[in-house]
N, C-alpha and C. Protein backbone atom coordinates (compact mmCIF):
# COMPACT_ATOMS: atom_id res chain seq x y z
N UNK A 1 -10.47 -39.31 -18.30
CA UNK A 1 -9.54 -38.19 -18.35
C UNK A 1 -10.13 -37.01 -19.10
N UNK A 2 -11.74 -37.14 -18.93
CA UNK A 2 -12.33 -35.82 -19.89
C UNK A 2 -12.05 -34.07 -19.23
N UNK A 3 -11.32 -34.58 -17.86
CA UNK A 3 -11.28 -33.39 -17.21
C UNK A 3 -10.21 -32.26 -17.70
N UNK A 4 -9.02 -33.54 -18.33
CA UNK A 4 -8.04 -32.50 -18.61
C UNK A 4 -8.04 -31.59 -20.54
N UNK A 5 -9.41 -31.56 -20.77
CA UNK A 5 -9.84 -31.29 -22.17
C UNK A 5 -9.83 -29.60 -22.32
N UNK A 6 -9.59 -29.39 -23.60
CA UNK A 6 -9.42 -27.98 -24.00
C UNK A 6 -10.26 -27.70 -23.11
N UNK A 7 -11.73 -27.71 -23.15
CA UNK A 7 -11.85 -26.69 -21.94
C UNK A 7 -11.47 -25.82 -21.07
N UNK A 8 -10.66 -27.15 -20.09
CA UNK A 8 -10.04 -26.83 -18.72
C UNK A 8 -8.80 -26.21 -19.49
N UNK A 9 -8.34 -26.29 -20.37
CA UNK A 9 -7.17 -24.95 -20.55
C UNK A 9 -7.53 -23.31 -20.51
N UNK A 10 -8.80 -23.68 -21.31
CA UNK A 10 -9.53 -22.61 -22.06
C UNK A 10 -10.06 -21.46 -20.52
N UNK A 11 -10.84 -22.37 -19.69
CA UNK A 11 -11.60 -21.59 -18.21
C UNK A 11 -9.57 -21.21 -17.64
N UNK A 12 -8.71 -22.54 -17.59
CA UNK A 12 -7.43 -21.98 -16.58
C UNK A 12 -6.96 -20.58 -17.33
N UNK A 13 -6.86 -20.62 -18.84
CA UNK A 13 -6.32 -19.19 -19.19
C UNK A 13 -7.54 -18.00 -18.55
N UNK A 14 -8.53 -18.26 -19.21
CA UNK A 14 -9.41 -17.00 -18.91
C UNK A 14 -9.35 -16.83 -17.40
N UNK A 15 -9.40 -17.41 -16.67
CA UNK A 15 -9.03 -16.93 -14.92
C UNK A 15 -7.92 -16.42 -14.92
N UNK A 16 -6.85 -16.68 -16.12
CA UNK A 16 -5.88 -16.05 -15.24
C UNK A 16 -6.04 -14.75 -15.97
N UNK A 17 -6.42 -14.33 -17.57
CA UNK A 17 -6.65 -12.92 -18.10
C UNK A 17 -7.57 -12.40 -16.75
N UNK A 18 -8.42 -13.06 -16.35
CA UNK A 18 -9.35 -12.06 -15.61
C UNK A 18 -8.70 -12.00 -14.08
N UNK A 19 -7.49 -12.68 -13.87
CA UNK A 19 -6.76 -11.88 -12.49
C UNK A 19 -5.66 -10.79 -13.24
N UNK A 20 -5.28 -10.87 -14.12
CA UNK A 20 -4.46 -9.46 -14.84
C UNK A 20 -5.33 -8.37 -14.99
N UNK A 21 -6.44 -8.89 -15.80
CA UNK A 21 -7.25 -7.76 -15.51
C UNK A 21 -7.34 -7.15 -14.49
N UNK A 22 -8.17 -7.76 -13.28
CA UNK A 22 -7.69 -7.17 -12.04
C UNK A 22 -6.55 -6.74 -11.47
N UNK A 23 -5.62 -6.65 -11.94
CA UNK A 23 -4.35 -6.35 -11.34
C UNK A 23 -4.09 -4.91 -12.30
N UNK A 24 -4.46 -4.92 -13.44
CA UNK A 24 -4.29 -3.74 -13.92
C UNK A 24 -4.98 -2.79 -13.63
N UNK A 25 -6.43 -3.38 -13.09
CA UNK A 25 -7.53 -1.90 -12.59
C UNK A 25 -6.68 -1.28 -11.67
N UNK A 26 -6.53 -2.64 -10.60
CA UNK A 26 -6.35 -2.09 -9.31
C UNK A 26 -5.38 -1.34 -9.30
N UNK A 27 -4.12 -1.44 -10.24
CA UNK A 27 -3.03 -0.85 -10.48
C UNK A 27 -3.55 1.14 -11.15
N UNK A 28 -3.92 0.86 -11.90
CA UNK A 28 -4.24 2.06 -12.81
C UNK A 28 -5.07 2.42 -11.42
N UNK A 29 -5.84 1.89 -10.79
CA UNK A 29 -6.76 3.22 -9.63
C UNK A 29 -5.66 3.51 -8.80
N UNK A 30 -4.87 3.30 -8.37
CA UNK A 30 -3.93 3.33 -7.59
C UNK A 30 -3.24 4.98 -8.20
N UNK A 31 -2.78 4.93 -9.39
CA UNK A 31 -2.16 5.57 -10.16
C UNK A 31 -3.23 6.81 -10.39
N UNK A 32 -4.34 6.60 -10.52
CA UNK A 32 -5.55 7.77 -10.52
C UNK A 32 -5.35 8.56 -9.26
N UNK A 33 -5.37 7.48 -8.02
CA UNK A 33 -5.57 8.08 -6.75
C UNK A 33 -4.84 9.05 -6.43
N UNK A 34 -3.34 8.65 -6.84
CA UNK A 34 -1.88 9.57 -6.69
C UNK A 34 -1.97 10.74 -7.33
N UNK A 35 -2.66 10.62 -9.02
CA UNK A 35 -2.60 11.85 -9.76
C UNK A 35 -3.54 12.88 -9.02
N UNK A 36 -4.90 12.32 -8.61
CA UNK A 36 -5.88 13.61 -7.74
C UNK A 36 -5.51 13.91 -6.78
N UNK A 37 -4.51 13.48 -5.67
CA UNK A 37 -3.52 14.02 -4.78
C UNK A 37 -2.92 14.57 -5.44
N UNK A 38 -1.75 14.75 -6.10
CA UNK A 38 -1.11 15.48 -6.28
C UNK A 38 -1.05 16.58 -7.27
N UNK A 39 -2.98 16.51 -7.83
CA UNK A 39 -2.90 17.69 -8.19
C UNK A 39 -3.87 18.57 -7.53
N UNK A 40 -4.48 18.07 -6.37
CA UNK A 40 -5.02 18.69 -4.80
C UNK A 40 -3.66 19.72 -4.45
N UNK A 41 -2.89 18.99 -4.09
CA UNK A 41 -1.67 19.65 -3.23
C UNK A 41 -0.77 20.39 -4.48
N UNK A 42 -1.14 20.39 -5.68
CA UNK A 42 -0.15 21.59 -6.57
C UNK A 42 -1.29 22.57 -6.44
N UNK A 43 -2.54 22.34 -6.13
CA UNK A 43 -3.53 23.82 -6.43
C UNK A 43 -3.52 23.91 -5.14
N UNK A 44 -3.39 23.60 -3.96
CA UNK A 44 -3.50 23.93 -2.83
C UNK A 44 -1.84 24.81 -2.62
N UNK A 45 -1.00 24.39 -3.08
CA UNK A 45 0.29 25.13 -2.99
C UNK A 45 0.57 26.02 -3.27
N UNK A 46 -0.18 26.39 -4.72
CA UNK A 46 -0.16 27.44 -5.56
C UNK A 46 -0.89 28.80 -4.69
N UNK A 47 -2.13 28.42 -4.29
CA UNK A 47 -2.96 29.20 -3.41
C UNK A 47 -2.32 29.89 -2.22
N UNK A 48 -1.71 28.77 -1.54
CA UNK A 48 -1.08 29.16 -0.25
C UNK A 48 0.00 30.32 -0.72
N UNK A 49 1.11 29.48 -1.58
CA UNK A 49 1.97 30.94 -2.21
C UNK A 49 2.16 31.83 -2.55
N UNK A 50 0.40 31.85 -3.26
CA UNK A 50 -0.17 33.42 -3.79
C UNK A 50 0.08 34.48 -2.35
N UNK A 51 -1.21 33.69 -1.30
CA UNK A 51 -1.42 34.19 0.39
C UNK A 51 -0.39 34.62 1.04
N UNK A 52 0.58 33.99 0.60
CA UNK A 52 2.02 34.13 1.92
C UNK A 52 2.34 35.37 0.74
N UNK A 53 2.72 35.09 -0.55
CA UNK A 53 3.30 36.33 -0.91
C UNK A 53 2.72 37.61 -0.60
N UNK A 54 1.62 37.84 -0.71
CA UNK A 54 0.96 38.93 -0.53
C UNK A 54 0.84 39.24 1.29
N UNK A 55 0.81 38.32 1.86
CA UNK A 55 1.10 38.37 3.07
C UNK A 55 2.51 39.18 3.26
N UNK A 56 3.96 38.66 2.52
CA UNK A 56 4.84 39.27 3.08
C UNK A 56 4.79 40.74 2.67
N UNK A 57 4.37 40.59 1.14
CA UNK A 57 4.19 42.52 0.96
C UNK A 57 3.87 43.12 1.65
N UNK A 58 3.06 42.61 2.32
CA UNK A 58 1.94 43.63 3.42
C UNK A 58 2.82 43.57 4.76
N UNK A 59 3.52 43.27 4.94
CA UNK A 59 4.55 43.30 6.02
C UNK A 59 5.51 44.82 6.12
N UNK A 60 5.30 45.07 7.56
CA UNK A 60 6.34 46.61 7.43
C UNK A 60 7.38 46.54 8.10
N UNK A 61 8.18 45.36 8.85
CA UNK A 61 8.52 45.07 10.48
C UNK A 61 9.04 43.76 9.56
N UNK A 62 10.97 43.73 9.00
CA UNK A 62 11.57 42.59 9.31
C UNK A 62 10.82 41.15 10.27
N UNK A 63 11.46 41.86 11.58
CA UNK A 63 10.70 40.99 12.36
C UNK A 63 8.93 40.16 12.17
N UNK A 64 8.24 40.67 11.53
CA UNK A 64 7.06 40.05 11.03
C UNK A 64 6.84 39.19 9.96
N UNK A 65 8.43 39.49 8.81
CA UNK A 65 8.75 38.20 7.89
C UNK A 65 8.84 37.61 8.53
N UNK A 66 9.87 37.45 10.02
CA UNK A 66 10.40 36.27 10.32
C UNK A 66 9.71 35.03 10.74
N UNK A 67 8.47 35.78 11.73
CA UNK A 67 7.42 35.19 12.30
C UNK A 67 6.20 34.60 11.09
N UNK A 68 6.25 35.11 9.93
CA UNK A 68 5.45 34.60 9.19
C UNK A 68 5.93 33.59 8.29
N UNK A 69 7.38 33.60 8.13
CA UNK A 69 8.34 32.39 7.54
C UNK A 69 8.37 30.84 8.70
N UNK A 70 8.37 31.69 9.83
CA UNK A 70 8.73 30.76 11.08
C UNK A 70 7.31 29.78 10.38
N UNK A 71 5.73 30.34 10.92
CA UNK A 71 4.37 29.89 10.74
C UNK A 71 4.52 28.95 9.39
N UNK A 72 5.12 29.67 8.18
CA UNK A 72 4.62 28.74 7.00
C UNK A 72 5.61 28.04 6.82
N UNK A 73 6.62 27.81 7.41
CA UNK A 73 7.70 26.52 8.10
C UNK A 73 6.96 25.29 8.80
N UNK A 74 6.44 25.94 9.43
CA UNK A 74 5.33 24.60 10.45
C UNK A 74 4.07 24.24 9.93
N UNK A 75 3.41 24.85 8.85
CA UNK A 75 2.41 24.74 8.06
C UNK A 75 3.27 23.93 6.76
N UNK A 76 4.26 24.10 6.30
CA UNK A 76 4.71 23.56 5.39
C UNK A 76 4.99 21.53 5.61
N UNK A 77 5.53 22.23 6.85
CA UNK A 77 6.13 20.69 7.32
C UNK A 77 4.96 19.50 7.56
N UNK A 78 3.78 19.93 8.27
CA UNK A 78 2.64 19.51 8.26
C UNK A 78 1.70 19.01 6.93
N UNK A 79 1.71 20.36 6.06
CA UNK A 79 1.39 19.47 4.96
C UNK A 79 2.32 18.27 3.92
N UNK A 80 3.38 18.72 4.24
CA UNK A 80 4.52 17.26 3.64
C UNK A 80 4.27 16.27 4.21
N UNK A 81 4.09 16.39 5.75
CA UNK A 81 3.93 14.82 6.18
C UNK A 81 2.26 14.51 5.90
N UNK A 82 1.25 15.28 5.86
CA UNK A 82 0.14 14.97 5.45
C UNK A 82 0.32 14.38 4.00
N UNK A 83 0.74 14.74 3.08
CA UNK A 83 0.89 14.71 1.92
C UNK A 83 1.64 13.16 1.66
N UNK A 84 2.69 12.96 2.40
CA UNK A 84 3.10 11.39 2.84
C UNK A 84 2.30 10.43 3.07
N UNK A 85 1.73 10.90 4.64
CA UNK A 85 0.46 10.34 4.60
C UNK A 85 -0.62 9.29 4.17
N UNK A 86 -0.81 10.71 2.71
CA UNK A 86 -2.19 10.07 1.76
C UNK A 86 -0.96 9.00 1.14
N UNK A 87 -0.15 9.53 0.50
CA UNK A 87 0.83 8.64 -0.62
C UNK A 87 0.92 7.17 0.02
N UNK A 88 1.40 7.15 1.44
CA UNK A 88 1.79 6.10 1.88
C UNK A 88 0.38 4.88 1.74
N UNK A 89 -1.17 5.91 2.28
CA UNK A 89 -2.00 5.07 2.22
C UNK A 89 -2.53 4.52 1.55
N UNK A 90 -2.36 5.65 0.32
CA UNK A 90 -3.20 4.92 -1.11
C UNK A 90 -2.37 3.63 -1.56
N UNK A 91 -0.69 3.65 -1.76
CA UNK A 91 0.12 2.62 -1.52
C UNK A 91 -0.24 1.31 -1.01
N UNK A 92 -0.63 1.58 0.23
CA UNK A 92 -0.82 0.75 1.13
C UNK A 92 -1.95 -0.10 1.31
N UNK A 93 -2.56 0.50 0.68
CA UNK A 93 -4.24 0.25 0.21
C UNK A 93 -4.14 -0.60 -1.09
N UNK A 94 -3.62 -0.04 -1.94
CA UNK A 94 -3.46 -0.72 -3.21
C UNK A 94 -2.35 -2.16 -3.20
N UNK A 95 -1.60 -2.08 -2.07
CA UNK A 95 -1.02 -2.93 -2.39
C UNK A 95 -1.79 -4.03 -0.99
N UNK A 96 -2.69 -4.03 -0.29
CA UNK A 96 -3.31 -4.78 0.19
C UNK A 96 -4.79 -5.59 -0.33
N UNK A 97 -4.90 -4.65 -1.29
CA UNK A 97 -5.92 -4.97 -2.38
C UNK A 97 -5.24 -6.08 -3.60
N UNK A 98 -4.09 -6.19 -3.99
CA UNK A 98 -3.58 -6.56 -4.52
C UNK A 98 -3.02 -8.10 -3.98
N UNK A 99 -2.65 -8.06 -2.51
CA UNK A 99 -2.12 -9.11 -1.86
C UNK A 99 -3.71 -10.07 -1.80
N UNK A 100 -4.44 -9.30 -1.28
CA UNK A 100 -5.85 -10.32 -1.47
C UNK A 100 -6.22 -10.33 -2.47
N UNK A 101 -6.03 -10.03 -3.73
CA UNK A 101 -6.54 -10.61 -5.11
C UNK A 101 -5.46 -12.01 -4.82
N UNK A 102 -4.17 -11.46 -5.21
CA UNK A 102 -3.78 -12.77 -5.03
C UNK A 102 -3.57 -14.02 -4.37
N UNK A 103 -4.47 -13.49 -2.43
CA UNK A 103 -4.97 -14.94 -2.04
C UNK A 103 -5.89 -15.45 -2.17
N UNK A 104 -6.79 -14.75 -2.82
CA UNK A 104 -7.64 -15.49 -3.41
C UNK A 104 -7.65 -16.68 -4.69
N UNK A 105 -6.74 -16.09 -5.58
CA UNK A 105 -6.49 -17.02 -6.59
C UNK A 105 -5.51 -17.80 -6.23
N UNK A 106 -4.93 -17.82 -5.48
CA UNK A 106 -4.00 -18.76 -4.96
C UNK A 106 -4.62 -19.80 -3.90
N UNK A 107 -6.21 -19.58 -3.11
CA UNK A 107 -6.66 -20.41 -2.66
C UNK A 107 -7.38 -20.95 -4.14
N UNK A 108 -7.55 -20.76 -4.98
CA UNK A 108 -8.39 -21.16 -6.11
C UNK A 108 -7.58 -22.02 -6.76
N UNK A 109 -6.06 -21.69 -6.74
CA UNK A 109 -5.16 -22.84 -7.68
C UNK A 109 -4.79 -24.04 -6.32
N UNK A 110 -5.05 -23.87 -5.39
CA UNK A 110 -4.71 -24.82 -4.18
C UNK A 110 -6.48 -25.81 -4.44
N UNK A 111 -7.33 -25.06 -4.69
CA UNK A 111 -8.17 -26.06 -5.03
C UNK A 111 -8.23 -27.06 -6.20
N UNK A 112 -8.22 -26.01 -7.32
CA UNK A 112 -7.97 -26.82 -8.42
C UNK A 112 -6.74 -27.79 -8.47
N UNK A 113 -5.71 -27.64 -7.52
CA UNK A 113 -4.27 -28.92 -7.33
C UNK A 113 -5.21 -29.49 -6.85
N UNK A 114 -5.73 -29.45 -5.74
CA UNK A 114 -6.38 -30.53 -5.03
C UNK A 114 -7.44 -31.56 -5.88
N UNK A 115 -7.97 -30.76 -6.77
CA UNK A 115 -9.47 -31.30 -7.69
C UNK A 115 -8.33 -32.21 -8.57
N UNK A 116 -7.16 -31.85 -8.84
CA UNK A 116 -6.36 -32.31 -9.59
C UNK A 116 -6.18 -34.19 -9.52
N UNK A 117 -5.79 -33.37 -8.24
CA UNK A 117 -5.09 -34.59 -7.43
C UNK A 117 -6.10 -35.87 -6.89
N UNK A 118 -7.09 -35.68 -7.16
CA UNK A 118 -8.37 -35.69 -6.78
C UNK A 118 -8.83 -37.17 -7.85
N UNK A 119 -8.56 -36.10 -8.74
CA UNK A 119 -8.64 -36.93 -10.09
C UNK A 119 -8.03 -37.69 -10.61
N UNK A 120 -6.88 -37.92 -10.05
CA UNK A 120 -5.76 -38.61 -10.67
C UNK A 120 -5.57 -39.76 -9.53
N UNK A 121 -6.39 -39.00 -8.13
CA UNK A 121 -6.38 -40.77 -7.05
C UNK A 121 -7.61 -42.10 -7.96
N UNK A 122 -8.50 -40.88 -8.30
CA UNK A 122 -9.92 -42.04 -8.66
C UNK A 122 -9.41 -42.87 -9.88
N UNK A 123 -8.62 -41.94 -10.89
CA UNK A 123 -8.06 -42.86 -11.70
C UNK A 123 -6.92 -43.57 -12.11
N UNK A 124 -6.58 -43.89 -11.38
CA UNK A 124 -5.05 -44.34 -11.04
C UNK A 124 -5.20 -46.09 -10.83
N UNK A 125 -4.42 -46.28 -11.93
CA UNK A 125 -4.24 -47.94 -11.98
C UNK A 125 -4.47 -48.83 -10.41
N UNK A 126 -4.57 -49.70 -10.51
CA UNK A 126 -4.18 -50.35 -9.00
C UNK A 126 -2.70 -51.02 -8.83
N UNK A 127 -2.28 -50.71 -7.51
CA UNK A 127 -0.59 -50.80 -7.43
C UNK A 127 -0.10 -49.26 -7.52
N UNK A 128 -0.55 -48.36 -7.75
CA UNK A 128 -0.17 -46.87 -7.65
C UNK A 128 -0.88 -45.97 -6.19
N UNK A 129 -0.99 -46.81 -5.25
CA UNK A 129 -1.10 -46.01 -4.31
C UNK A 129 -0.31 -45.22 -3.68
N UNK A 130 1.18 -45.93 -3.48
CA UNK A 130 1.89 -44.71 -3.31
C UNK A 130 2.45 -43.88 -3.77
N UNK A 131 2.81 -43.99 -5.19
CA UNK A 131 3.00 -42.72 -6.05
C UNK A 131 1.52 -41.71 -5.60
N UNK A 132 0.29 -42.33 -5.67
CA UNK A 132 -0.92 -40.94 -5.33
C UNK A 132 -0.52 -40.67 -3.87
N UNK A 133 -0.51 -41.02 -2.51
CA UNK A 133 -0.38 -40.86 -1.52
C UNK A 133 1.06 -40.01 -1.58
N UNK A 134 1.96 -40.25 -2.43
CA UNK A 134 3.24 -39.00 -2.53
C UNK A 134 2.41 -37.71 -3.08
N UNK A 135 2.11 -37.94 -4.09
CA UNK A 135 1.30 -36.34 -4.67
C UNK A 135 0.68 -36.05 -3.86
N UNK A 136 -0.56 -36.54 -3.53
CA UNK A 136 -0.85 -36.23 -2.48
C UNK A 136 -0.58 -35.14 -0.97
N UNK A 137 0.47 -36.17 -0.78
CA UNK A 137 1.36 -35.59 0.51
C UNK A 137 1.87 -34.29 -0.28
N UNK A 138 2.45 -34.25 -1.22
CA UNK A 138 3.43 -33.02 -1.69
C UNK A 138 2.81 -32.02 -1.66
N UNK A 139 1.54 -32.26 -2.39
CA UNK A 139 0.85 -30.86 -2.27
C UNK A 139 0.21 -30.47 -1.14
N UNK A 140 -0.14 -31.52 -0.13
CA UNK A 140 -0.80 -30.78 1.12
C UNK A 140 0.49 -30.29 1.84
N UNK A 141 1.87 -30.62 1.79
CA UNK A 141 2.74 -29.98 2.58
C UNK A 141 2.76 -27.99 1.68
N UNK A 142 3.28 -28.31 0.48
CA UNK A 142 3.27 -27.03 -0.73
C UNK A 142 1.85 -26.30 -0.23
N UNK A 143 0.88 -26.98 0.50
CA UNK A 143 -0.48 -25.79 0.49
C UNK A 143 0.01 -25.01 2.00
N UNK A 144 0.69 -26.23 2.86
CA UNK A 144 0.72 -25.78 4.33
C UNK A 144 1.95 -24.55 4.30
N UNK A 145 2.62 -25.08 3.35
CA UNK A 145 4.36 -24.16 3.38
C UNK A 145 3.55 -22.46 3.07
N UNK A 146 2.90 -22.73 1.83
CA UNK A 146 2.45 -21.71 1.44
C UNK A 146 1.30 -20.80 2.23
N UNK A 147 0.71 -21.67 3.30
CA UNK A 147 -0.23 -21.20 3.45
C UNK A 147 0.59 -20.35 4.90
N UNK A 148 1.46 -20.94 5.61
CA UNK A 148 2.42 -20.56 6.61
C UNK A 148 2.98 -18.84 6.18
N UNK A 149 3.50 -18.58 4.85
CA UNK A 149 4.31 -17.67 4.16
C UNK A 149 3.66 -16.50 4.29
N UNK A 150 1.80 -17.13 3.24
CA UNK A 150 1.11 -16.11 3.32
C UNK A 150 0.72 -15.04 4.86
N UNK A 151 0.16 -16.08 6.00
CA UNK A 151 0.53 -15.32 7.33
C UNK A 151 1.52 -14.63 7.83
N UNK A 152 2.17 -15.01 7.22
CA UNK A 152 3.54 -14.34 8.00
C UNK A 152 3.99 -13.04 7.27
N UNK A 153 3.46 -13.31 5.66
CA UNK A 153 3.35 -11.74 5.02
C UNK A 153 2.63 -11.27 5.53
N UNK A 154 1.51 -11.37 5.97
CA UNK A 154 0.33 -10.21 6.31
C UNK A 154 0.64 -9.86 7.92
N UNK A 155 1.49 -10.31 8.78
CA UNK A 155 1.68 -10.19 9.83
C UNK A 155 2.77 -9.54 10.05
N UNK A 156 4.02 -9.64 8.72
CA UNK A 156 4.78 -8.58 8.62
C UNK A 156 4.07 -7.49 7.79
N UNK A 157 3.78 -7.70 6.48
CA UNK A 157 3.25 -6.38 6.52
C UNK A 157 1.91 -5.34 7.67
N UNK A 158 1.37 -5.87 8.52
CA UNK A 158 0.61 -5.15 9.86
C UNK A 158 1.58 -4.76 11.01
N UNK A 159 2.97 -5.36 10.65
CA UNK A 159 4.01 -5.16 11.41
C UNK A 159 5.04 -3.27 11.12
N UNK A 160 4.70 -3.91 9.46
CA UNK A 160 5.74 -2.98 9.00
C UNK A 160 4.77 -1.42 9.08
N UNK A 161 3.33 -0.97 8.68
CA UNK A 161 2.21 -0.60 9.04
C UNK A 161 2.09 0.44 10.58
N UNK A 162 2.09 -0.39 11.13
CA UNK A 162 2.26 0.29 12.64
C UNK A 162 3.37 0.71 12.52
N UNK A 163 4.83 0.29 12.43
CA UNK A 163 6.24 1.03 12.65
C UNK A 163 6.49 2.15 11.84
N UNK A 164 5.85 2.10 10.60
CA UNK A 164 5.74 3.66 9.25
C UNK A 164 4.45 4.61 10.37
N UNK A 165 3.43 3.98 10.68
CA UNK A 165 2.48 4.96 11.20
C UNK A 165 3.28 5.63 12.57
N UNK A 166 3.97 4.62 13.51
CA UNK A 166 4.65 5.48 14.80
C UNK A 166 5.54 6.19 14.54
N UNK A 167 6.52 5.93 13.43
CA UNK A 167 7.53 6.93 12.73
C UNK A 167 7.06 8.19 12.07
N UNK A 168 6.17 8.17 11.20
CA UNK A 168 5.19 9.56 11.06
C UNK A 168 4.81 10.06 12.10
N UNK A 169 4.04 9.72 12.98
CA UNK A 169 3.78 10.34 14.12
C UNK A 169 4.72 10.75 15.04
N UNK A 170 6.23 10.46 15.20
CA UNK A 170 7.40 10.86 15.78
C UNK A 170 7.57 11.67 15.01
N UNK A 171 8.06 11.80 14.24
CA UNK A 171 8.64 12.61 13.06
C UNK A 171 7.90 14.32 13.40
N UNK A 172 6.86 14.03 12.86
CA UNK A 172 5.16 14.66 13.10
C UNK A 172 5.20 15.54 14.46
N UNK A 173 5.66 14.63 15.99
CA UNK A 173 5.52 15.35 17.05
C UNK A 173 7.22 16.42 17.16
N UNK A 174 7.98 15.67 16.47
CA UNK A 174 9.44 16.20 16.82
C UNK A 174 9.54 17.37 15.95
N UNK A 175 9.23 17.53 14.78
CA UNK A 175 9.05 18.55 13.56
C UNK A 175 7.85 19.73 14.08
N UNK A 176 6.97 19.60 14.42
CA UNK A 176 6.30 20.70 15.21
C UNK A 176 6.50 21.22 16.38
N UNK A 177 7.09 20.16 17.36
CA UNK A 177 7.90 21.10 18.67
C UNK A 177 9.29 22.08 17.94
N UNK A 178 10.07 21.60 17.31
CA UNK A 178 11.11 22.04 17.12
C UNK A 178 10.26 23.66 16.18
N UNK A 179 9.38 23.21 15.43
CA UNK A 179 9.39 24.75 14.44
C UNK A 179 8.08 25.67 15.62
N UNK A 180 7.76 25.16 16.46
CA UNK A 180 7.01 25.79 17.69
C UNK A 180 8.10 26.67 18.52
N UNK A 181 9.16 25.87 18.85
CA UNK A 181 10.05 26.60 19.56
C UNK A 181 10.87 27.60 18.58
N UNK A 182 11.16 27.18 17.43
CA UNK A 182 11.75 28.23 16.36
C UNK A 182 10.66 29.76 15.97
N UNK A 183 9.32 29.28 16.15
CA UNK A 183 8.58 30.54 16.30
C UNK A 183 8.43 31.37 17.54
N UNK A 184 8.87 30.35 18.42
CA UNK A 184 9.01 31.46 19.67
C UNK A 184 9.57 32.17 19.91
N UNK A 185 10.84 31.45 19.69
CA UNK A 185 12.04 32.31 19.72
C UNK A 185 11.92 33.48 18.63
N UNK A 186 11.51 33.35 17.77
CA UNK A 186 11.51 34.20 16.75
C UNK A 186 10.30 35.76 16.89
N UNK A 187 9.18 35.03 17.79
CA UNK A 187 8.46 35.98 18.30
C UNK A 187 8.79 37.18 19.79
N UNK A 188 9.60 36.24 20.46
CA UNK A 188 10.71 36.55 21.29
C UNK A 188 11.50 37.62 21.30
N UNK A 189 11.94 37.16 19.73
CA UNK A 189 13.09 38.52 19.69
C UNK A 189 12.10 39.53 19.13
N UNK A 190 11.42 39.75 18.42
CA UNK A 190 10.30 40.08 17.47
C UNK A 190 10.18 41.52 18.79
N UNK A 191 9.61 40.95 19.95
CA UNK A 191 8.99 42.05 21.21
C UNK A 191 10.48 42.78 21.56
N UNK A 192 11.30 42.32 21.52
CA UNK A 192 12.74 43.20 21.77
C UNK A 192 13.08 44.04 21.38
C-alpha cells in the first residue's frame, strides 16, 4: 500500500494547483483580450466622432445631415455587431480553452481511478472478488456516463456556435437592408 503515501497526496494537490493555475491564466488572458478590444473600439469611436462632427459642420443642406446620419447609422450598426463579434469570440475561445483544460484532467483523474482501482484488485485479500469486480464496474460505468456528457457538451456547445453565428449573420443582413433602404429613402427625398 506504498502507493497511497504522502507523496501521492503531495503530486494529487500540486496537479490540481497547476490546473488553477491554468484556469487563472486562461481566465486573466481572456480578460486582457476584452480590455484591448475595448479600448480599440473607444479610440476608434472617439476618431470616428471627431470625423462625423466636423463632417456635419461642413454641411450646408439639412438634407445632407440626413444622409450623413442615415451612413453613420449603418456604419454604426456594423461596427456593434463587429464589436459582438470579437466579444462573443474571445468568449468562446476562452471558454473552449477552458473546457479542454478540463478534459484533459478529467481524462487524468479517470486514469488515476483506474491506477486506483488497479491497485486495490492486485491487493485485495482472496474472497474479495466481487466487491473489486463492483468497483471496478462502478467506475467504468462513472467513466462511460461521463465520458457520454462530455460529447454531448461539445456537440451542444458546436450546436449552440453555429445558431449565435446564423443569428449574427441574420441580424447583420436584416440591419443593413433596413438602414440601406432608410438611406435611400433619405437620399430620395434629399434630390426633391
Amino acid at each position: 500500500m506504498s502507493s497511497f503515501s504522502g507523496e501521492h497526496a503531495v503530486a494529487s494537490q500540486r496537479a490540481s494547483f497547476e490546473t488553477l493555475s491554468d484556469v487563472w491564466t486562461k481566465a486573466f488572458g481572456c480578460i486582457e483580450k476584452l480590455n484591448e478590444l475595448n479600448l480599440r473600439a473607444f479610440n476608434s469611436t472617439l476618431a470616428e466622432n471627431q470625423a462625423i462632427a466636423s463632417a456635419a459642420m461642413s454641411t450646408k443642406d439639412p438634407q445632407e445631415l440626413f444622409v450623413l446620419q442615415a451612413k453613420r447609422a449603418q456604419a454604426a450598426m456594423q461596427e456593434a455587431q463587429s464589436y459582438w463579434r470579437h466579444v462573443y469570440n474571445i468568449l468562446f475561445s476562452a471558454q473552449a480553452d477552458l473546457a479542454s483544460s478540463a478534459e484533459v484532467q478529467f481524462r487524468q483523474r479517470q486514469r488515476d481511478a483506474q491506477a486506483f482501482v488497479d491497485t486495490v484488485a492486485s491487493n485485495a485479500p482472496a474472497g474479495s472478488e466481487a466487491a473489486v469486480n463492483a468497483l471496478k464496474s462502478a467506475v467504468t460505468t462513472a467513466s462511460e456516463a461521463t465520458n457520454a456528457t462530455i460529447g454531448a457538451g461539445k456537440k451542444a456547445a458546436e450546436q449552440a456556435l453555429e445558431t449565435a453565428e446564423k443569428n449574427a449573420n441574420a441580424a447583420t443582413s436584416a440591419s443593413n437592408g433596413a438602414t440601406k433602404q432608410a438611406a435611400e429613402h433619405l437620399k430620395g427625398a434629399a434630390k426633391k
